[in-house]
Each structure stands twice: as structure tokens, then as C-alpha cells.
Protein backbone atom coordinates (compact mmCIF):
# COMPACT_ATOMS: atom_id res chain seq x y z
CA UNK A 1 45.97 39.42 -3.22
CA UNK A 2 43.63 39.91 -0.78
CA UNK A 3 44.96 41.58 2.49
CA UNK A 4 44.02 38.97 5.79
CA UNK A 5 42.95 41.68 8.39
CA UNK A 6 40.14 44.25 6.38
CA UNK A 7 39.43 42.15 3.11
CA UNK A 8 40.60 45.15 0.81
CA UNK A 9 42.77 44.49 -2.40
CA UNK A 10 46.59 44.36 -1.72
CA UNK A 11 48.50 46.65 -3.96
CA UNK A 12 52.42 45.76 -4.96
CA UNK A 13 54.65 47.81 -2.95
CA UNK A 14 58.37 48.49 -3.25
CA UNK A 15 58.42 51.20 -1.27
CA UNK A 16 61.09 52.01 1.69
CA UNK A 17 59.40 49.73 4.84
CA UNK A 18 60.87 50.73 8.44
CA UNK A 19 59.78 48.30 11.46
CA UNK A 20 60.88 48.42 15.16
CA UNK A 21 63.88 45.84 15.45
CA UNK A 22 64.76 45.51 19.07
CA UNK A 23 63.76 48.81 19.70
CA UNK A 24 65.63 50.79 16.65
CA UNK A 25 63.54 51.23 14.04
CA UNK A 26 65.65 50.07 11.16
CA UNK A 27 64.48 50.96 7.27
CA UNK A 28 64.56 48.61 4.27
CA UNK A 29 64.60 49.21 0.84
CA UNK A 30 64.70 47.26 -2.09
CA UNK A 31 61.91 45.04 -0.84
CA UNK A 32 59.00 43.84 -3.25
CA UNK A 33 56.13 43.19 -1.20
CA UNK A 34 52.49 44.11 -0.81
CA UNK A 35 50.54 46.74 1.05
CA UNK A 36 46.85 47.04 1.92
CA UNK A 37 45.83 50.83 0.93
CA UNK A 38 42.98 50.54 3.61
CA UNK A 39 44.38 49.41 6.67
CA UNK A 40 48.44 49.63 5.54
CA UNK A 41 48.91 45.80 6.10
CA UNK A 42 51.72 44.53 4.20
CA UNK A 43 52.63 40.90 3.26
CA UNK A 44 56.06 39.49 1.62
CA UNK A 45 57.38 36.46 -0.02
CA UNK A 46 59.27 33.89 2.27
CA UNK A 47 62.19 35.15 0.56
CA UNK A 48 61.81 38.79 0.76
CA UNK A 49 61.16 38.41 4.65
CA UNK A 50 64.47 36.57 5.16
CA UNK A 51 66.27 39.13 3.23
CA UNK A 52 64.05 41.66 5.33
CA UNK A 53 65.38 40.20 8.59
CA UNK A 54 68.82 39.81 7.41
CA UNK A 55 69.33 43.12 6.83
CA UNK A 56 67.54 44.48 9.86
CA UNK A 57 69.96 42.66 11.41
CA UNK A 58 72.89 43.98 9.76
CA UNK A 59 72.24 47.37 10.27
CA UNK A 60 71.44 47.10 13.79
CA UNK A 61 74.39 45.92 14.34
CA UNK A 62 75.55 48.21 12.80
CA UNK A 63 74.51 51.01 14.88
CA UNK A 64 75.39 48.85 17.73
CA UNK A 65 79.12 48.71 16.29
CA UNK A 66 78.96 44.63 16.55
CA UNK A 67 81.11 42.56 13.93
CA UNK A 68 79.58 41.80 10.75
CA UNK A 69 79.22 38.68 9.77
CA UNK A 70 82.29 38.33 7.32
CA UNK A 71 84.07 39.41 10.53
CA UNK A 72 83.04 36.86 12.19
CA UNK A 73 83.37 34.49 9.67
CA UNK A 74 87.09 35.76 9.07
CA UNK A 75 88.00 35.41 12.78
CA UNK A 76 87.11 31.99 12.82
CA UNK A 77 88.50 31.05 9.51
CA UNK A 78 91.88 33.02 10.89
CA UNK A 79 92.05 30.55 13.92
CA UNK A 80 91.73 27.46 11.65
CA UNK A 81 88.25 26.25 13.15
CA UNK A 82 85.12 24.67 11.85
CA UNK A 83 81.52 26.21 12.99
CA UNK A 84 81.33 23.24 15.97
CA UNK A 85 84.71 23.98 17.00
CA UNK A 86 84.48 27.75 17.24
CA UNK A 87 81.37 27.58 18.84
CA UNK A 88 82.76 25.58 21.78
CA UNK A 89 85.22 28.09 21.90
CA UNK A 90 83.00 30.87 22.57
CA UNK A 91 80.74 28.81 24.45
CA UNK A 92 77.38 28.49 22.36
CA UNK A 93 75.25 26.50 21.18
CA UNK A 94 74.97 24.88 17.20
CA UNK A 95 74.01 26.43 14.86
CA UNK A 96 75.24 29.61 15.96
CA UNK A 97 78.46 30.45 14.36
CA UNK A 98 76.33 29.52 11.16
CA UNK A 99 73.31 31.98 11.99
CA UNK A 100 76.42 34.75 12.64
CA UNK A 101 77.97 34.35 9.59
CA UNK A 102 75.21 34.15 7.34
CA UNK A 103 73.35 37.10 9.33
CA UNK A 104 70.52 35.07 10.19
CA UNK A 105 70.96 36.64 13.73
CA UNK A 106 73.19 38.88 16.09
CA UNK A 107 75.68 37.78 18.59
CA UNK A 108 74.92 39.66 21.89
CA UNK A 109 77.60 42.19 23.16
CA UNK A 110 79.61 39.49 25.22
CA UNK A 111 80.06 37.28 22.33
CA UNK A 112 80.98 40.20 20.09
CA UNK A 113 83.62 41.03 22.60
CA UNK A 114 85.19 37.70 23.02
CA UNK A 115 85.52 37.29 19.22
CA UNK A 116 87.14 40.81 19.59
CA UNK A 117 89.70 39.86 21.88
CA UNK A 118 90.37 36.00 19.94
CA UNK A 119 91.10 38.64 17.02
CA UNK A 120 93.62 41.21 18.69
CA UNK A 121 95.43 38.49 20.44
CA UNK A 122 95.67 34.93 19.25
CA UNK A 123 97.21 33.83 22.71
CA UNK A 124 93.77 34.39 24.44
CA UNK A 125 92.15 31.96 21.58
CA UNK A 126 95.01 29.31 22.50
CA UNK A 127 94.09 29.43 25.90
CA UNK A 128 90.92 28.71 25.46
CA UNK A 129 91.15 26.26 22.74
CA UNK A 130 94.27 24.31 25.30
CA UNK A 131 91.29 24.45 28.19
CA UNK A 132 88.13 23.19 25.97
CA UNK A 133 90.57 20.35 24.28
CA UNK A 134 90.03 22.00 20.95
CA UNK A 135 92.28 20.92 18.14
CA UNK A 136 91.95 23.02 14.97
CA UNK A 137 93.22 21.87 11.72
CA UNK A 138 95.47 24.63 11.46
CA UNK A 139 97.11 27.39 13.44
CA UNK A 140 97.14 30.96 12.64
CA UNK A 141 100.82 32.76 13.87
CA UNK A 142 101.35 36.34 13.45
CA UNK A 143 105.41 37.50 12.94
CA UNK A 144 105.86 40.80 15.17
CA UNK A 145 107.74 43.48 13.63
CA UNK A 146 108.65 46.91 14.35
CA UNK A 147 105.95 49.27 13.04
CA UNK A 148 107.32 52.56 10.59
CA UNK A 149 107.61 55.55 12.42
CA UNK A 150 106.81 53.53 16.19
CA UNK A 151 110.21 53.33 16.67
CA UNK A 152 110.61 50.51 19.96
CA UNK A 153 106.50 48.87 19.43
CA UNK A 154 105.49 46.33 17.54
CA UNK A 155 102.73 45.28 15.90
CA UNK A 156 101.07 41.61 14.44
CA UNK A 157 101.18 42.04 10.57
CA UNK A 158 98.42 40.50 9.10
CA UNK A 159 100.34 40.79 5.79
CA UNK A 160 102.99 38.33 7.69
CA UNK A 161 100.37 35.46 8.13
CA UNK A 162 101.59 32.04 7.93
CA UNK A 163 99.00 28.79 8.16
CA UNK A 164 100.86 25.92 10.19
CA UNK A 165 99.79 22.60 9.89
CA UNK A 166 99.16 20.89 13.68
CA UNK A 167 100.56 17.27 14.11
């Protein structure tokens, strides 16, 4: 291969590759691609640079302490909506719930937090779906039930979960 900006021979690469990733720089490995030994261009496979950005992604939010995307994917799932529906819930546009969940891209910080707060309490979700006229297939309850050794508080228990059909 033949490396676009000097001319030189590319060489295979799998070495480490760390790139600024809005403005962390975030390291790779595992990536086959190639580098230019004269200038240090490098060049990838349309698959190796979407599992590049992917997991750029990922680890920036990461450091950011966002939800991954099986957390988001879970927290929809766990209110008993498709992608449309839980993006009108959150208020964006399609296919954005998709990109989330498959790590194609980051939710910003608001969006994170909303999902955070659908999550600890499913009243705020059935607020919002009552407002935007959003009628999932299911409904997630949560039993309450005093916690061991919190004598008095209680707590939702996930292990509790029950799927309701809505009429």
C-alpha cells in the first residue's frame, strides 16, 4: 500500500494507536492497520475504523462516567419501550437510541442524566411517558421492601421485577 500524503511504502501496523477524541486522547489496541514509516500516516479498513471509533467512544465515556451502552440499552428495555418510543421520551431525534446502544456515539451529559433519573425512579419515566402520549408495550413495577440491616427504608428490588402487560 502506498501511503496518500509522501508516496512511501505503508508497512502493517498493529501497534497501540492513541488519537485526540474530544480533547482526551484515548488509546486503541488491537487494531490492524497500516503506518507510513516516513511521514507516520496510518490508514485502516472500514471496519477497523468503526471498531476504532466505537471504542474511543466507550472509553471516553468512560472517563466521563456516562452509561454504557448496555446501560442504556437495559434502561430502555426495563421501561418496556422500542428505540422510537424511548427516544421521544428523552426528547431526540431517530436514530439515536440506536447509535447509544450500539456505541456508534455518546449521549451528552443531559441525556445521560435523564436516563439516570428514568432508572432510579420509574415514576419520573411515567410522567413523562403520560405527558408525550407514550404507550409502551409493557410496564416495568418495582415491589418496595425493607432493606437488611436499614431497619425503617426501603429500597426497589430489581430481583422483585414483574413485566405487566398494558390494556
Amino acid at each position: 500500500m502506498i501511503c496518500p500524503e509522501c508516496g512511501s511504502e505503508m508497512m502493517p501496523c498493529n501497534d497501540p494507536l492513541t488519537e485526540e477524541f474530544k480533547g482526551e486522547m484515548i488509546t486503541v489496541k488491537g487494531l490492524e492497520y497500516h503506518r507510513c514509516p516516513e511521514c507516520g500516516e496510518t490508514m485502516m479498513s472500514a471496519g477497523m475504523a468503526t471498531r476504532q471509533a466505537k471504542d474511543m467512544a466507550r472509553q471516553w465515556a468512560e472517563l466521563k462516567g456516562l452509561l454504557s451502552p448496555d446501560e442504556v440499552k437495559e434502561i430502555r428495555k426495563d421501561l418496556g419501550l422500542n428505540q422510537a418510543q424511548f427516544e421521544q421520551l428523552v426528547g431526540v431525534s431517530r436514530p439515536t437510541a440506536s447509535r447509544w446502544e450500539n456505541g456508534a456515539s455518546v449521549q451528552s451529559k443531559t441525556a445521560d442524566r435523564l436516563m439516570r433519573l428514568l432508572r432510579f425512579d420509574r415514576r419520573n419515566a411515567d410522567v413523562l411517558m403520560e405527558r408525550s402520549e407514550i404507550r409502551p408495550a409493557a410496564s416495568v413495577t418495582y415491589s418496595f421492601s425493607p432493606r437488611p440491616r436499614d431497619s425503617g427504608k426501603t429500597w426497589p428490588d430489581k430481583t422483585t421485577k414483574r413485566i405487566v402487560e398494558v390494556a
